[in-house]
C-alpha atoms as a PDB file:
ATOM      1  CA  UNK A   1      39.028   7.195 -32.241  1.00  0.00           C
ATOM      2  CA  UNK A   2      36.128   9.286 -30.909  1.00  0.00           C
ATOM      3  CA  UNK A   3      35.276   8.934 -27.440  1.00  0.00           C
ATOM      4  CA  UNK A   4      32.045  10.243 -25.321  1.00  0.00           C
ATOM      5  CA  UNK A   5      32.855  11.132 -21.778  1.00  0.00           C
ATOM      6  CA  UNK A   6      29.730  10.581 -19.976  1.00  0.00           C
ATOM      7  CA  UNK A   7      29.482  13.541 -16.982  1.00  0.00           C
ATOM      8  CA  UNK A   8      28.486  11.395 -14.094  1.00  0.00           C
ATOM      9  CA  UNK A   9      28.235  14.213 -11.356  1.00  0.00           C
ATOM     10  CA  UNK A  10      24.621  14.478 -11.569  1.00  0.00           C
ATOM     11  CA  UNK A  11      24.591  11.404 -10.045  1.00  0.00           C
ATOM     12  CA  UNK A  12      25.388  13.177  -6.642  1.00  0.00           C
ATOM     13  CA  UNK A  13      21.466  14.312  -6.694  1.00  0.00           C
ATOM     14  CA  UNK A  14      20.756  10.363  -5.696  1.00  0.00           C
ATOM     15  CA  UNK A  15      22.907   9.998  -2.859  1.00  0.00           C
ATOM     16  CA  UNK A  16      21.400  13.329  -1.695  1.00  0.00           C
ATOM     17  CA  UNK A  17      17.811  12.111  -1.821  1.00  0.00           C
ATOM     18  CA  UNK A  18      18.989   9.166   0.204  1.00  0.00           C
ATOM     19  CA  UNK A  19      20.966  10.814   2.732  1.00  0.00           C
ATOM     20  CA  UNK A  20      17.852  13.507   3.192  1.00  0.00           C
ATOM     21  CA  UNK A  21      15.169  10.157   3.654  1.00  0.00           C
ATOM     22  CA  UNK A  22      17.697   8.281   5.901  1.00  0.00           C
ATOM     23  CA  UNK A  23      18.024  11.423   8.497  1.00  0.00           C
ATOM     24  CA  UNK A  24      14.646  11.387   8.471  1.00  0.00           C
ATOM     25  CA  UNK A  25      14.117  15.510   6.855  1.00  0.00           C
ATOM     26  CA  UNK A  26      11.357  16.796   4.961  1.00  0.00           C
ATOM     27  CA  UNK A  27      10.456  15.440   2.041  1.00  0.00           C
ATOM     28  CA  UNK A  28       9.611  18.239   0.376  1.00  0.00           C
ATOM     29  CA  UNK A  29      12.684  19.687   0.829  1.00  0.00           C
ATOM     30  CA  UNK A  30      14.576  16.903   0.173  1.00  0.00           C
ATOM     31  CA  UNK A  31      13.518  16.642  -2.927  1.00  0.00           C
ATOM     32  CA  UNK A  32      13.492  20.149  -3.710  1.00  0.00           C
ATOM     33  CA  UNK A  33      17.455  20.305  -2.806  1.00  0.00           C
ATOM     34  CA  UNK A  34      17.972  17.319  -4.409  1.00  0.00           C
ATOM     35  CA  UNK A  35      16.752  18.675  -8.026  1.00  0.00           C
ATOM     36  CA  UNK A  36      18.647  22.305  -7.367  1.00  0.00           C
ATOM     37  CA  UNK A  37      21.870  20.128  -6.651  1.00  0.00           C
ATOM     38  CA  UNK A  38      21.136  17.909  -9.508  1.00  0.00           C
ATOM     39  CA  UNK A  39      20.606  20.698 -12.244  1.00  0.00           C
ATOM     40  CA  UNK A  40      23.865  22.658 -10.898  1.00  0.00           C
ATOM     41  CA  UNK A  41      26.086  19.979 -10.842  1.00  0.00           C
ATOM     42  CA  UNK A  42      24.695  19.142 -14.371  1.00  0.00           C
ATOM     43  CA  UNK A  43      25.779  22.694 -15.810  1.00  0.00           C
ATOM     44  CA  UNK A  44      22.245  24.075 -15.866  1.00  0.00           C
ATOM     45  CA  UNK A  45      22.320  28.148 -15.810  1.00  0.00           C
ATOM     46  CA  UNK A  46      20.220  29.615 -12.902  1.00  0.00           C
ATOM     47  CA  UNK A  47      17.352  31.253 -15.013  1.00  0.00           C
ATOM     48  CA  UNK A  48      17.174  27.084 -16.310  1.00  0.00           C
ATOM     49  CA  UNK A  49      16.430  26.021 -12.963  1.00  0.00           C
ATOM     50  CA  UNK A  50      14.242  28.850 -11.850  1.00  0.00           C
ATOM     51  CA  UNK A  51      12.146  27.947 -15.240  1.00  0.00           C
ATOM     52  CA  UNK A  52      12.148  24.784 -14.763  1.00  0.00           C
ATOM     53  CA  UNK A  53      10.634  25.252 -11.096  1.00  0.00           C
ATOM     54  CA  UNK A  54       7.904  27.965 -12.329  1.00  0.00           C
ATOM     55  CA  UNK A  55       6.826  25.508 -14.912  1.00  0.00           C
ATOM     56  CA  UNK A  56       6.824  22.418 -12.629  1.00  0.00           C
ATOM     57  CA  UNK A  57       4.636  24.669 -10.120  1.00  0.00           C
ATOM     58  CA  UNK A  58       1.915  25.862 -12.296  1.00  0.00           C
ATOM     59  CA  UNK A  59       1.265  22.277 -13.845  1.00  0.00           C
ATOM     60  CA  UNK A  60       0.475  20.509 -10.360  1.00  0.00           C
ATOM     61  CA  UNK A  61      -0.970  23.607  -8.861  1.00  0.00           C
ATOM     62  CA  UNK A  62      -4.152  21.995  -8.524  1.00  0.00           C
ATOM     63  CA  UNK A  63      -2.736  18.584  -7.509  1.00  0.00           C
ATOM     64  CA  UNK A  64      -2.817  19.490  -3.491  1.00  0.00           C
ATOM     65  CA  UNK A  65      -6.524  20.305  -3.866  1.00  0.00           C
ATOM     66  CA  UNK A  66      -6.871  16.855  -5.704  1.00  0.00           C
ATOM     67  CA  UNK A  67      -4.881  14.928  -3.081  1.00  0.00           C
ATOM     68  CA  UNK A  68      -6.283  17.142   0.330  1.00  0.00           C
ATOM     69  CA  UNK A  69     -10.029  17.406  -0.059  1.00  0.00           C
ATOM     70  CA  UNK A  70     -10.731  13.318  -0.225  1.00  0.00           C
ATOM     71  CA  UNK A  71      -8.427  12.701   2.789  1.00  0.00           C
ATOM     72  CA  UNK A  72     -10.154  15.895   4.523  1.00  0.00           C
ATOM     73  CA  UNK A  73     -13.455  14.283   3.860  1.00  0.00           C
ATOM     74  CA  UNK A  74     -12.358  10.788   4.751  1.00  0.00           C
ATOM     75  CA  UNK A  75     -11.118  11.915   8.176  1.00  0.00           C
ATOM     76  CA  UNK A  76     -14.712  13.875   8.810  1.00  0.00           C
ATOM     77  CA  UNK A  77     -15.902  11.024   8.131  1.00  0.00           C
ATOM     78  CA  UNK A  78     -13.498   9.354  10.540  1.00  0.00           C
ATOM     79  CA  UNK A  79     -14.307  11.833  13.173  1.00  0.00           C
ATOM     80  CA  UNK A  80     -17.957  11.067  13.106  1.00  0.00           C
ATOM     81  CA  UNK A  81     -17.526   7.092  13.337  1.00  0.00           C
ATOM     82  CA  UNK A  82     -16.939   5.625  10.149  1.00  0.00           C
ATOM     83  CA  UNK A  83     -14.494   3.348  11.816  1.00  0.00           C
ATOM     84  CA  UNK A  84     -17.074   2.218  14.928  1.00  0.00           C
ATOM     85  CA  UNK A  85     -19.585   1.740  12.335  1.00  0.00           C
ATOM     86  CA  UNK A  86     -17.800  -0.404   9.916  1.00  0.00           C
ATOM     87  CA  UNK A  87     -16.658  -2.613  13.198  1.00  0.00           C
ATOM     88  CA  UNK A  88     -20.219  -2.692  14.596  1.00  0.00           C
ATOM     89  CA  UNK A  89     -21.580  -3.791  11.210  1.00  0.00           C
ATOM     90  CA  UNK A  90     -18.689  -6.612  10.643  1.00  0.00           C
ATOM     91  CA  UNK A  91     -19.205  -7.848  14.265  1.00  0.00           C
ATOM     92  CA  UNK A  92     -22.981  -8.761  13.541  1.00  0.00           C
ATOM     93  CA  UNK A  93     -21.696 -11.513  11.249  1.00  0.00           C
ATOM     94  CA  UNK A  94     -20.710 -13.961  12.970  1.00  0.00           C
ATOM     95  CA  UNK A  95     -18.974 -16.244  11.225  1.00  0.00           C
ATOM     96  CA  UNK A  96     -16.543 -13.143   9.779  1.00  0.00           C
ATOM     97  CA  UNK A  97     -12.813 -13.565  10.588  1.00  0.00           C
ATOM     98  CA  UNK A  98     -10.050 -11.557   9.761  1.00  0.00           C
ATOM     99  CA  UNK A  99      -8.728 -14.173   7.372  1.00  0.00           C
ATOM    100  CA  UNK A 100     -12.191 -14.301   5.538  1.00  0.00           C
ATOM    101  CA  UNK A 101     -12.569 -10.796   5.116  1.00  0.00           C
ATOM    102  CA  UNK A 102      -9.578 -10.039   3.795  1.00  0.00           C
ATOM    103  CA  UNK A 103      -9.342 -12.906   1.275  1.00  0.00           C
ATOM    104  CA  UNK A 104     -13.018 -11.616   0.020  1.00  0.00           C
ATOM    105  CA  UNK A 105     -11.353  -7.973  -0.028  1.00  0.00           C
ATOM    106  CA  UNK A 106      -8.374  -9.761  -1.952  1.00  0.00           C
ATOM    107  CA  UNK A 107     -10.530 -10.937  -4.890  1.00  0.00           C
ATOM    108  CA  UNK A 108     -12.106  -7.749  -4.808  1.00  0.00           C
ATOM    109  CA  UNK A 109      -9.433  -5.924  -5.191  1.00  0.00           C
ATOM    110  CA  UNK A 110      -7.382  -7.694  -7.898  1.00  0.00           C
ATOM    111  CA  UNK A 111     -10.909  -8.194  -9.836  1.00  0.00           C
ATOM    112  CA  UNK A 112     -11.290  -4.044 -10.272  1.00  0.00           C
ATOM    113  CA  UNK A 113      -7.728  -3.341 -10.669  1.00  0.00           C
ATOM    114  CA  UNK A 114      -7.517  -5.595 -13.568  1.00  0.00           C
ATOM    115  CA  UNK A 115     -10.650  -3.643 -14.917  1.00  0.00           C
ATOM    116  CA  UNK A 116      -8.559  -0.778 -14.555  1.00  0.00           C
ATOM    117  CA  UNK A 117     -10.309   0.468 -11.325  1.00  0.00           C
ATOM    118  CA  UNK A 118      -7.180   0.898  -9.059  1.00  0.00           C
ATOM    119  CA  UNK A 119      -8.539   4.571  -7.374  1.00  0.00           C
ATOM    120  CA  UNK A 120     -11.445   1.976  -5.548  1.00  0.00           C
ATOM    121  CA  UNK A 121      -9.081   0.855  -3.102  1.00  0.00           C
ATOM    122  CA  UNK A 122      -6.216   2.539  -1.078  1.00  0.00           C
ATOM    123  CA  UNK A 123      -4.081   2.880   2.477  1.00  0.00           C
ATOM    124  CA  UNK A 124      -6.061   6.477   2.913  1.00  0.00           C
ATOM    125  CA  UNK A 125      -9.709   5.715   1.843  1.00  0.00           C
ATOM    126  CA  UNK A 126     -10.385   2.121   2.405  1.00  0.00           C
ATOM    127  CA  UNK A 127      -7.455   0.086   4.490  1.00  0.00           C
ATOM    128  CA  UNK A 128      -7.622   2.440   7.077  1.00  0.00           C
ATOM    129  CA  UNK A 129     -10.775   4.039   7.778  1.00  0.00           C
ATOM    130  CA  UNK A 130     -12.890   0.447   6.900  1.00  0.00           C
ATOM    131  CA  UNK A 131     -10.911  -2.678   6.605  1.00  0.00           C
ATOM    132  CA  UNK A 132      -8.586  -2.261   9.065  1.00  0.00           C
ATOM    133  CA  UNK A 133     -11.413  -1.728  11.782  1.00  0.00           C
ATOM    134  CA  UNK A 134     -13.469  -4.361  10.071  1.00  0.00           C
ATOM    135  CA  UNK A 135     -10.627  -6.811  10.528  1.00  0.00           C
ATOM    136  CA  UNK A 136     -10.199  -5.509  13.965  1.00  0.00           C
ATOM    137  CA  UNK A 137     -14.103  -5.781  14.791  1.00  0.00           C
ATOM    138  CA  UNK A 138     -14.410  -9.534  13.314  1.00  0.00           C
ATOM    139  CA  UNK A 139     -11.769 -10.349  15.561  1.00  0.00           C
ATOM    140  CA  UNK A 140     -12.942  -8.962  18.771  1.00  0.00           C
ATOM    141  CA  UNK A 141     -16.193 -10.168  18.187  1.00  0.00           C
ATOM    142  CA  UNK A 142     -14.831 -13.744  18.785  1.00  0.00           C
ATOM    143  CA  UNK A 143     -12.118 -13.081  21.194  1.00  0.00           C
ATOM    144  CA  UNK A 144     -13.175  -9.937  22.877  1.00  0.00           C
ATOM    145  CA  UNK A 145     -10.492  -7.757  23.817  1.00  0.00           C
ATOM    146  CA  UNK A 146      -7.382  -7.435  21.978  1.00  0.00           C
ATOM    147  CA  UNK A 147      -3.833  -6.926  22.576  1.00  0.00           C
ATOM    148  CA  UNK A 148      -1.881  -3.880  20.581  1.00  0.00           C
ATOM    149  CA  UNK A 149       0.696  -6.183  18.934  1.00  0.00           C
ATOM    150  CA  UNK A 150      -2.137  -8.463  17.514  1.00  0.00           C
ATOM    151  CA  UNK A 151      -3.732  -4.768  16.571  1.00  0.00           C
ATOM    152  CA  UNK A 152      -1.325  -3.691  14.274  1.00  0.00           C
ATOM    153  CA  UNK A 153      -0.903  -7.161  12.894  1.00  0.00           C
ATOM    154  CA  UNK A 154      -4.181  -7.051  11.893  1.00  0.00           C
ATOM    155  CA  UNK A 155      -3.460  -3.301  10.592  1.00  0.00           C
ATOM    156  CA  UNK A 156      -0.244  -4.433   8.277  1.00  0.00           C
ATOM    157  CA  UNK A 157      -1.846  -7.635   6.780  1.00  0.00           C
ATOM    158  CA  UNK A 158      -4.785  -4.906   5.637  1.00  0.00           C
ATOM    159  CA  UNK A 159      -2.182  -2.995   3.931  1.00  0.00           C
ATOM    160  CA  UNK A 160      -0.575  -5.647   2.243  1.00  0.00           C
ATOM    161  CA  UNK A 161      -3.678  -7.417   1.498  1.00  0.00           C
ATOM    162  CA  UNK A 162      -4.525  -4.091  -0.593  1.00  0.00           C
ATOM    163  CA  UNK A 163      -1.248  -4.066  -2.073  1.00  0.00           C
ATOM    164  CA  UNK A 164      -0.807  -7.605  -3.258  1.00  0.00           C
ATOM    165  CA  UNK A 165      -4.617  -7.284  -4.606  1.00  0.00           C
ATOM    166  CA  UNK A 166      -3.468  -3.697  -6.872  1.00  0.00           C
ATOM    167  CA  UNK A 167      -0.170  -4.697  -7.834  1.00  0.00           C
ATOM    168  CA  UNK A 168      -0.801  -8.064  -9.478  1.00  0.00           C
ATOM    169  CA  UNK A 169      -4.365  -7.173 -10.125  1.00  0.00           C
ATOM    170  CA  UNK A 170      -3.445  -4.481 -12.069  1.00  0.00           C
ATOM    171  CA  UNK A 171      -0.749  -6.097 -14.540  1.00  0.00           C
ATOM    172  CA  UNK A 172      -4.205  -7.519 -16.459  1.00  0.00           C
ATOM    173  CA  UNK A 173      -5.352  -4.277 -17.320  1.00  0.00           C
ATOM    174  CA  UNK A 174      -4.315  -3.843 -21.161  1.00  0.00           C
ATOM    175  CA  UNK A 175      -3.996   0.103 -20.592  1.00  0.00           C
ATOM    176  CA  UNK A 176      -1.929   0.204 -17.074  1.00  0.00           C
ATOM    177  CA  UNK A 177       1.455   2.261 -17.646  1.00  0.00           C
ATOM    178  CA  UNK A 178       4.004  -0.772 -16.833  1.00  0.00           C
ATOM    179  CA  UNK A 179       2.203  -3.107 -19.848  1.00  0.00           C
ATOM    180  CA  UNK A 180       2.881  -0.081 -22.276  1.00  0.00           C
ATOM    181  CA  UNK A 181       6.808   0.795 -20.928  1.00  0.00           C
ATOM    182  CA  UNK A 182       7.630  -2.990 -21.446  1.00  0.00           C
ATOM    183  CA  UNK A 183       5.470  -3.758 -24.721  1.00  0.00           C
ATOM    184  CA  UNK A 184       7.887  -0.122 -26.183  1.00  0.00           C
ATOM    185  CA  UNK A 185      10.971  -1.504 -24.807  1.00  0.00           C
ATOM    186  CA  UNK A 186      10.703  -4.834 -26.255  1.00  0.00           C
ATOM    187  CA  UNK A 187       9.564  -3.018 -29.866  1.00  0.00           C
ATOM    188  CA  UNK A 188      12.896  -1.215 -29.413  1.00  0.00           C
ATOM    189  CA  UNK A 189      14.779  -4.115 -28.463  1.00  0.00           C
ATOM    190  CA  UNK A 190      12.902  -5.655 -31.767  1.00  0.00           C
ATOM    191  CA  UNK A 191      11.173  -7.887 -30.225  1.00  0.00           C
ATOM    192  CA  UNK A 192       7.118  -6.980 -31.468  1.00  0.00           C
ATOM    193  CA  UNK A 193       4.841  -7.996 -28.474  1.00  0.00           C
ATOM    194  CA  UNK A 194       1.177  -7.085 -28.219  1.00  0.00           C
ATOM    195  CA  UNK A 195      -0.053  -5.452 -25.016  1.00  0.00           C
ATOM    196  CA  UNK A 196      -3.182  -7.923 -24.892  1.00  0.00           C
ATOM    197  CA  UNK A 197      -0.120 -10.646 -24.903  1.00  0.00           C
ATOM    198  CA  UNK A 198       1.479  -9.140 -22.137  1.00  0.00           C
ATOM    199  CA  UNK A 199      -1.634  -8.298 -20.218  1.00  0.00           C
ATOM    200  CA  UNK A 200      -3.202 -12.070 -20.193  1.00  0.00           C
ATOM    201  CA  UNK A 201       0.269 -13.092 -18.918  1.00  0.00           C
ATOM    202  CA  UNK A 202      -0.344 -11.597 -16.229  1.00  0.00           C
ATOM    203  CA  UNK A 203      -2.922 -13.843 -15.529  1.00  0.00           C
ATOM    204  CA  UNK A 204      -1.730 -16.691 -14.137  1.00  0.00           C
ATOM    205  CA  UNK A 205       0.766 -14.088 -12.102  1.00  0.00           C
ATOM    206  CA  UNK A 206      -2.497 -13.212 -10.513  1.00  0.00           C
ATOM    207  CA  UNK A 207      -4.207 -16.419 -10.001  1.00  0.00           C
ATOM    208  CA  UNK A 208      -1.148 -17.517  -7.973  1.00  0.00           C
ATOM    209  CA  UNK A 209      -0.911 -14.293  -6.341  1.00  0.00           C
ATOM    210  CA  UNK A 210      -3.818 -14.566  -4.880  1.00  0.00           C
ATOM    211  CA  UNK A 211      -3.809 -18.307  -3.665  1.00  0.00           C
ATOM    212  CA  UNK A 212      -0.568 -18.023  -1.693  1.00  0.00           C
ATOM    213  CA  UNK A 213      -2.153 -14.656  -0.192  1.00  0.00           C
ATOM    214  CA  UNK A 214      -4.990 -16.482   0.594  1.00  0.00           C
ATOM    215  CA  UNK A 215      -2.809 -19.174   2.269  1.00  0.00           C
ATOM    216  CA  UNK A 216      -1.317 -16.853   4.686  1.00  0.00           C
ATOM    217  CA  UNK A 217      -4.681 -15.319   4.989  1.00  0.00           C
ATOM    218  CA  UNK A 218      -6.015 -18.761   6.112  1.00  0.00           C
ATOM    219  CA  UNK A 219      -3.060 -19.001   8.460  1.00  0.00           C
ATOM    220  CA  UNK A 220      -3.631 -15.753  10.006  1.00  0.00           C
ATOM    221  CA  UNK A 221      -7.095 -17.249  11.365  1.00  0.00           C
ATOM    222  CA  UNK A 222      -5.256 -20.372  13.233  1.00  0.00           C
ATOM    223  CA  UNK A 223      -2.383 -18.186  14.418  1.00  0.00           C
ATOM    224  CA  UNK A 224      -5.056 -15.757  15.843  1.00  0.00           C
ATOM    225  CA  UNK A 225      -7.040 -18.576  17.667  1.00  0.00           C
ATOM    226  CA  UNK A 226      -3.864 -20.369  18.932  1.00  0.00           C
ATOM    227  CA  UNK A 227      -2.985 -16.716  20.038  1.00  0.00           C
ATOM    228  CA  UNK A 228      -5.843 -16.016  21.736  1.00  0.00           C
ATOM    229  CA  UNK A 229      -6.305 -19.444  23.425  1.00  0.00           C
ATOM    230  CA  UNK A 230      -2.587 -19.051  24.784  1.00  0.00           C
ATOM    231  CA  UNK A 231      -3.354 -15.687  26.657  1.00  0.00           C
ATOM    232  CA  UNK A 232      -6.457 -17.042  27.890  1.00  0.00           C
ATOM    233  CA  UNK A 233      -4.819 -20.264  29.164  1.00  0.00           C
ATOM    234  CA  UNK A 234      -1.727 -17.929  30.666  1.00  0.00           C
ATOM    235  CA  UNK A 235      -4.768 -15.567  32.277  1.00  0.00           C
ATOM    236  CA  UNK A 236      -6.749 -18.793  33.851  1.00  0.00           C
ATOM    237  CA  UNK A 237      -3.366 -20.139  35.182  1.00  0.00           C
ATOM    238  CA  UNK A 238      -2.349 -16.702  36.693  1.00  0.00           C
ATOM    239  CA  UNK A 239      -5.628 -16.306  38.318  1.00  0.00           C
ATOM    240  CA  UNK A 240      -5.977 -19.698  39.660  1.00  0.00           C
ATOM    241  CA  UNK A 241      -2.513 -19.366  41.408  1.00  0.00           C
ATOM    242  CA  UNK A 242      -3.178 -16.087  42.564  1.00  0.00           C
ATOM    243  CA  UNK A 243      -6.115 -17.661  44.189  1.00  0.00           C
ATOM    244  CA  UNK A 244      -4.558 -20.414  45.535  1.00  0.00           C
ATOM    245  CA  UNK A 245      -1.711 -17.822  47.429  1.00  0.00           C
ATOM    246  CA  UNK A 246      -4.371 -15.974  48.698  1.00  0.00           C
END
C-alpha cells in the first residue's frame, strides 16, 4: 500500500507571520523572514530563493510609485484644507446628520462597487480626508463642540460604512475575483454554476446589507442627540451648583 507523507514543516512560516504581527515588528520584514523561513524549511536551494526574490522584485517595482503618489497627493491636499473645506461645505446644510450622510455614502458606495468601481472609495482617499470630517462637521454644526470619544466614533462608523458598502456591493459585480474562485471551485466540485447566477445572488445579500447598516446608521443619530443632550444637562447642572456655592 502506497502512502504520501505530506511535509508539514512549511507550515512553521504561519506561526512566524503571526508571532512577527503580534510583537508588533515590521511588516516588511516580517513577511520577508517569513517567506526565507518558509522556502528553507520546504527544501528550497538558496539560488531558488534568491530567484524567487529577484523575480518577485522586478514585477512590483513600480507598485510603490502606484501606491505613494495618490496618498502623497491626497495629503497635499490635506495640508491645504481639504478636510476644513469638506466640513465647512457639509455644515451649510442644515438638515445633514451623521446618520444621513453616511447612509447616502452607503448606497453610493455599494451602487459603484457592484458596477465594478471599487478604486472610487477607500480608508486613504475618501473616509479620511472627506467623510470622516463631513460626518464630523454635520455633527458639530448641530451640537457645537465635540468630545474625542464621540470623534472617533464618528471616524470608525466612516470606515465601516465604506467597508460594508465595498464588500457586499461588490459580490454583484459579474467580473470581481471571489465570483470567479467560487463559480471554478464549484465546476471542479461538478457542480456547473454561471457567474451571472452567482453574481445576482448577491443581490438580496446587498439589499439586506444595506438596510440593517442603515438601521444602525439611523441609531447613530438618536444615540448622538441623547449624547449630546446628557453632557449639556450634566454642564447646566454643574454650573448651576457651582453658582449656587459661590
Amino acid at each position: 500500500m502506497d502512502s504520501t507523507i505530506v511535509n508539514l514543516w512549511p507550515l512553521v512560516g504561519v506561526a512566524v507571520i503571526i508571532v512577527g504581527f503580534i510583537l508588533r515588528f515590521n511588516p516588511f520584514v516580517v513577511v520577508v523572514v517569513t517567506a526565507l523561513v518558509t522556502a528553507a524549511v520546504a527544501g528550497f536551494p538558496v539560488q531558488k530563493i534568491l530567484a524567487a526574490l529577484g523575480s518577485g522584485f522586478v514585477k512590483t517595482r513600480n507598485l510603490p510609485l502606484i501606491l505613494v503618489l495618490p496618498l502623497a497627493v491626497i495629503g497635499l491636499l490635506e495640508r491645504h484644507g481639504l478636510r476644513q473645506h469638506a466640513q465647512n461645505w457639509i455644515s451649510r446644510i442644515k438638515s445633514a446628520t451623521a446618520g444621513r450622510l453616511l447612509i447616502v455614502y452607503l448606497a453610493a458606495r455599494e451602487l459603484t462597487a457592484a458596477a465594478g468601481l471599487t478604486s472610487l472609495g477607500g480608508h486613504p482617499q475618501m473616509v479620511r480626508p472627506l467623510l470622516a470630517p463631513m460626518a464630523e462637521g454635520a455633527t458639530e454644526t448641530r451640537y457645537g463642540k465635540l468630545p474625542e470619544t464621540l470623534r472617533h466614533r464618528l471616524r470608525a462608523f466612516s470606515a465601516a460604512t465604506d467597508n460594508v458598502g465595498l464588500f457586499f456591493g461588490e459580490d454583484i459585480f459579474v467580473a470581481f475575483g471571489a465570483i470567479v474562485l467560487m463559480t471554478t471551485f464549484l465546476h471542479e466540485a461538478g457542480i456547473d454554476v454561471e457567474p451571472i447566477h452567482v453574481a445576482l445572488w448577491g443581490i438580496p445579500t446587498a439589499i439586506c446589507a444595506f438596510i440593517i447598516h442603515s438601521y444602525r446608521l439611523y441609531r447613530l443619530d438618536h444615540s448622538i442627540a441623547k449624547e449630546m443632550a446628557g453632557a449639556d444637562a450634566a454642564q447646566t447642572g454643574k454650573a448651576q451648583s457651582q453658582g449656587g456655592a459661590a
